[in-house]
Protein backbone atom coordinates (compact mmCIF):
# COMPACT_ATOMS: atom_id res chain seq x y z
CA UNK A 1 16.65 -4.42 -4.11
CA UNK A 2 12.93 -4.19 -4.44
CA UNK A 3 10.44 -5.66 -1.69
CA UNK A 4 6.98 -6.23 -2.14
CA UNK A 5 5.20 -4.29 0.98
CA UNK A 6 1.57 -5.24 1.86
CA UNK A 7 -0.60 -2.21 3.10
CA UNK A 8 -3.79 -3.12 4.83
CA UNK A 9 -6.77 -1.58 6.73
CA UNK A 10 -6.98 -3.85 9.84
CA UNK A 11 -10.20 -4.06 11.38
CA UNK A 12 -9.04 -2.00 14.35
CA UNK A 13 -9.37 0.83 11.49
CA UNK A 14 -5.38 0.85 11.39
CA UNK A 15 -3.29 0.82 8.75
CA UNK A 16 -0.04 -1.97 8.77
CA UNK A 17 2.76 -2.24 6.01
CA UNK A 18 4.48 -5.50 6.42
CA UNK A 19 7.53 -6.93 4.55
CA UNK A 20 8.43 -10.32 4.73
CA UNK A 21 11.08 -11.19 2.21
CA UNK A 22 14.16 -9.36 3.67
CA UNK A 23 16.81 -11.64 4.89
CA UNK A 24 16.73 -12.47 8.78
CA UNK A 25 14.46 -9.70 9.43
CA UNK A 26 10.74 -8.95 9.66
CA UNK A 27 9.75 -5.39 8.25
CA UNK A 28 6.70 -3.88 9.84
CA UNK A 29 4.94 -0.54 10.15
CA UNK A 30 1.20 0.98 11.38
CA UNK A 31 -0.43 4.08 11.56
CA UNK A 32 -3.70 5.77 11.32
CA UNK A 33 -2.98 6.68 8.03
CA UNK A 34 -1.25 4.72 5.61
CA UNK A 35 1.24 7.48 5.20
CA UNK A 36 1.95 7.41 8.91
CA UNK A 37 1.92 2.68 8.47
CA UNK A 38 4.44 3.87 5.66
CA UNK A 39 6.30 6.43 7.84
CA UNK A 40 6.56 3.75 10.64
CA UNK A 41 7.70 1.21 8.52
CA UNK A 42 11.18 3.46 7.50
CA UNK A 43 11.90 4.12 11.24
CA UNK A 44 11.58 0.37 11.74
CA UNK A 45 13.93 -0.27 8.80
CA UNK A 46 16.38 2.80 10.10
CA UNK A 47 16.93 0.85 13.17
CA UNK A 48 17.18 -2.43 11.58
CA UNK A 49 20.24 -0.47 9.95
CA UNK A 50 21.61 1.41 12.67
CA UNK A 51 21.92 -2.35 14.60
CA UNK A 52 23.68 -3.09 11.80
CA UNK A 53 26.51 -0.57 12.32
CA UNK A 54 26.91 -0.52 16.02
CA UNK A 55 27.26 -3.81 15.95
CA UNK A 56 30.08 -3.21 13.47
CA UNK A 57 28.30 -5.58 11.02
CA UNK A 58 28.38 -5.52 6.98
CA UNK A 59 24.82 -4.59 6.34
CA UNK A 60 23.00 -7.29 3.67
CA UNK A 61 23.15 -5.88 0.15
CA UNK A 62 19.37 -6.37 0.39
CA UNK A 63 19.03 -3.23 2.92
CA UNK A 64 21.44 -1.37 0.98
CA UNK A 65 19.23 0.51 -1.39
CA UNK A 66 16.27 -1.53 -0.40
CA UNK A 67 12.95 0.11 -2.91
CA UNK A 68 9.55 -1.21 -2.21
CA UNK A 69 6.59 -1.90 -4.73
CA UNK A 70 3.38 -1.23 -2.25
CA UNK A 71 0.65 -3.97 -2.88
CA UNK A 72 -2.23 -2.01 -1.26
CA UNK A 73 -6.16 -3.52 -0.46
CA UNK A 74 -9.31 -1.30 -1.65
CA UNK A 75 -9.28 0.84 1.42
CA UNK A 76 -5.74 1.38 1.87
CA UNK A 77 -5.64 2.73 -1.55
CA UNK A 78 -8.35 5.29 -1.41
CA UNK A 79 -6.96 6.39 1.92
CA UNK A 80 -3.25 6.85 0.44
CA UNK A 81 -4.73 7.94 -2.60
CA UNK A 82 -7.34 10.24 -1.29
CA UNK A 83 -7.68 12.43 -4.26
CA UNK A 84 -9.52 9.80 -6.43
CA UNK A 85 -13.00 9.92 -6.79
CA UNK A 86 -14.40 6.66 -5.07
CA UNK A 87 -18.02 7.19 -6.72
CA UNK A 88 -16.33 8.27 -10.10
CA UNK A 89 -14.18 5.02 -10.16
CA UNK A 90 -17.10 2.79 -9.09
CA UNK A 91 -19.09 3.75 -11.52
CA UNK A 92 -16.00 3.94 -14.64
CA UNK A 93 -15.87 -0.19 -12.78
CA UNK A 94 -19.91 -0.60 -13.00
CA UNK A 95 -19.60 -1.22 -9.46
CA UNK A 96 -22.56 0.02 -7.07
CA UNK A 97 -21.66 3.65 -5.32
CA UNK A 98 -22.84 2.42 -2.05
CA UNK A 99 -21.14 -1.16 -2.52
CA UNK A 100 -17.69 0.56 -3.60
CA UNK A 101 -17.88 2.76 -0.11
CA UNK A 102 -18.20 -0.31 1.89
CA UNK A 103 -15.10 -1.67 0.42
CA UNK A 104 -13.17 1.68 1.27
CA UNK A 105 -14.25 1.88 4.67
CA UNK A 106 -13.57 -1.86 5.29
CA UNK A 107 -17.26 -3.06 6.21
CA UNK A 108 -17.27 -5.58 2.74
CA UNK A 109 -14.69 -7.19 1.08
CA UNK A 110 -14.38 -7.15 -2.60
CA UNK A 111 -14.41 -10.22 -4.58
CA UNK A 112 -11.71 -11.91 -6.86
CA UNK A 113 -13.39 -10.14 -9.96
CA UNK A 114 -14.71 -6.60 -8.33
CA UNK A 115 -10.75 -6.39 -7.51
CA UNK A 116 -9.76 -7.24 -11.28
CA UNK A 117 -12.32 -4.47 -12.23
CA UNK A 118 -11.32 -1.94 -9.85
CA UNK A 119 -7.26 -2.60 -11.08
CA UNK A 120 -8.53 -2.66 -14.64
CA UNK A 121 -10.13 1.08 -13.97
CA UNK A 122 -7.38 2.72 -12.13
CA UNK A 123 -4.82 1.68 -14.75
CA UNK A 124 -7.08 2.82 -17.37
CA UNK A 125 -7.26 6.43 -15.39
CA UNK A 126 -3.07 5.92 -15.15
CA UNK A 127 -2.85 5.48 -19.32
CA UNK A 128 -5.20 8.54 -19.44
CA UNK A 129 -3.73 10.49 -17.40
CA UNK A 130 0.18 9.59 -18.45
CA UNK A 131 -0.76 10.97 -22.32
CA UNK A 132 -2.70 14.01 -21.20
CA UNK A 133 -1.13 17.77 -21.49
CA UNK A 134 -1.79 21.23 -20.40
């Protein structure tokens, strides 16, 4: 079954994964990283799944194959993501350098319509990149 999991950069400078959609359970992960938020997040569902089976329950057919789609916020992407270019893709958006750092780091928030720009840019980059060759 596929999840929707939410990866933000709390203001502690953290990163949390959080799930909320599986039946009778609350999925959650966090890290310094998101790769260690998304590292947490299977250990929490592992256990979730081992209490399953020592308490001889039938686990859910949601946590059977369970596949998440990761929703991410500007600076959990560029710190998953760290090979793209934040100045190159703020300026393919016609978003300020200096603005698009801020949103990375967490010290500004992007608005409604900078996020539908930055979205619009990175799935341009994914078309380009998808029909390239070497």
């Amino acid at each position: 079954m596929k999840f929707v999991a939410v990866v933000e950069k709390g203001q502690d400078g953290r990163f949390s994964i959080y799930v909320d959609h599986i039946k009778g359970h609350g999925l959650y992960g966090s890290g310094a990283s998101v790769s260690e938020a998304k590292a947490d997040m299977i250990i929490a569902l592992n256990e979730i799944i081992e209490m399953y089976k020592e308490q001889g329950k039938e686990l859910p057919k949601d946590l059977q194959n369970p596949d998440f789609n990761y929703k991410y916020d500007i600076a959990s992407i560029f710190d998953y993501f760290d090979w793209i270019n934040v100045s190159s893709i703020a300026r393919k958006a016609g978003i300020n350098e200096s603005l698009m750092r801020q949103y990375k780091s967490g010290l500004a928030f992007a608005s409604e319509k900078q996020c539908f720009k930055i979205q619009n840019t990175l799935n341009q980059l994914a078309r380009e990149l998808s029909v390239a060759t070497i």
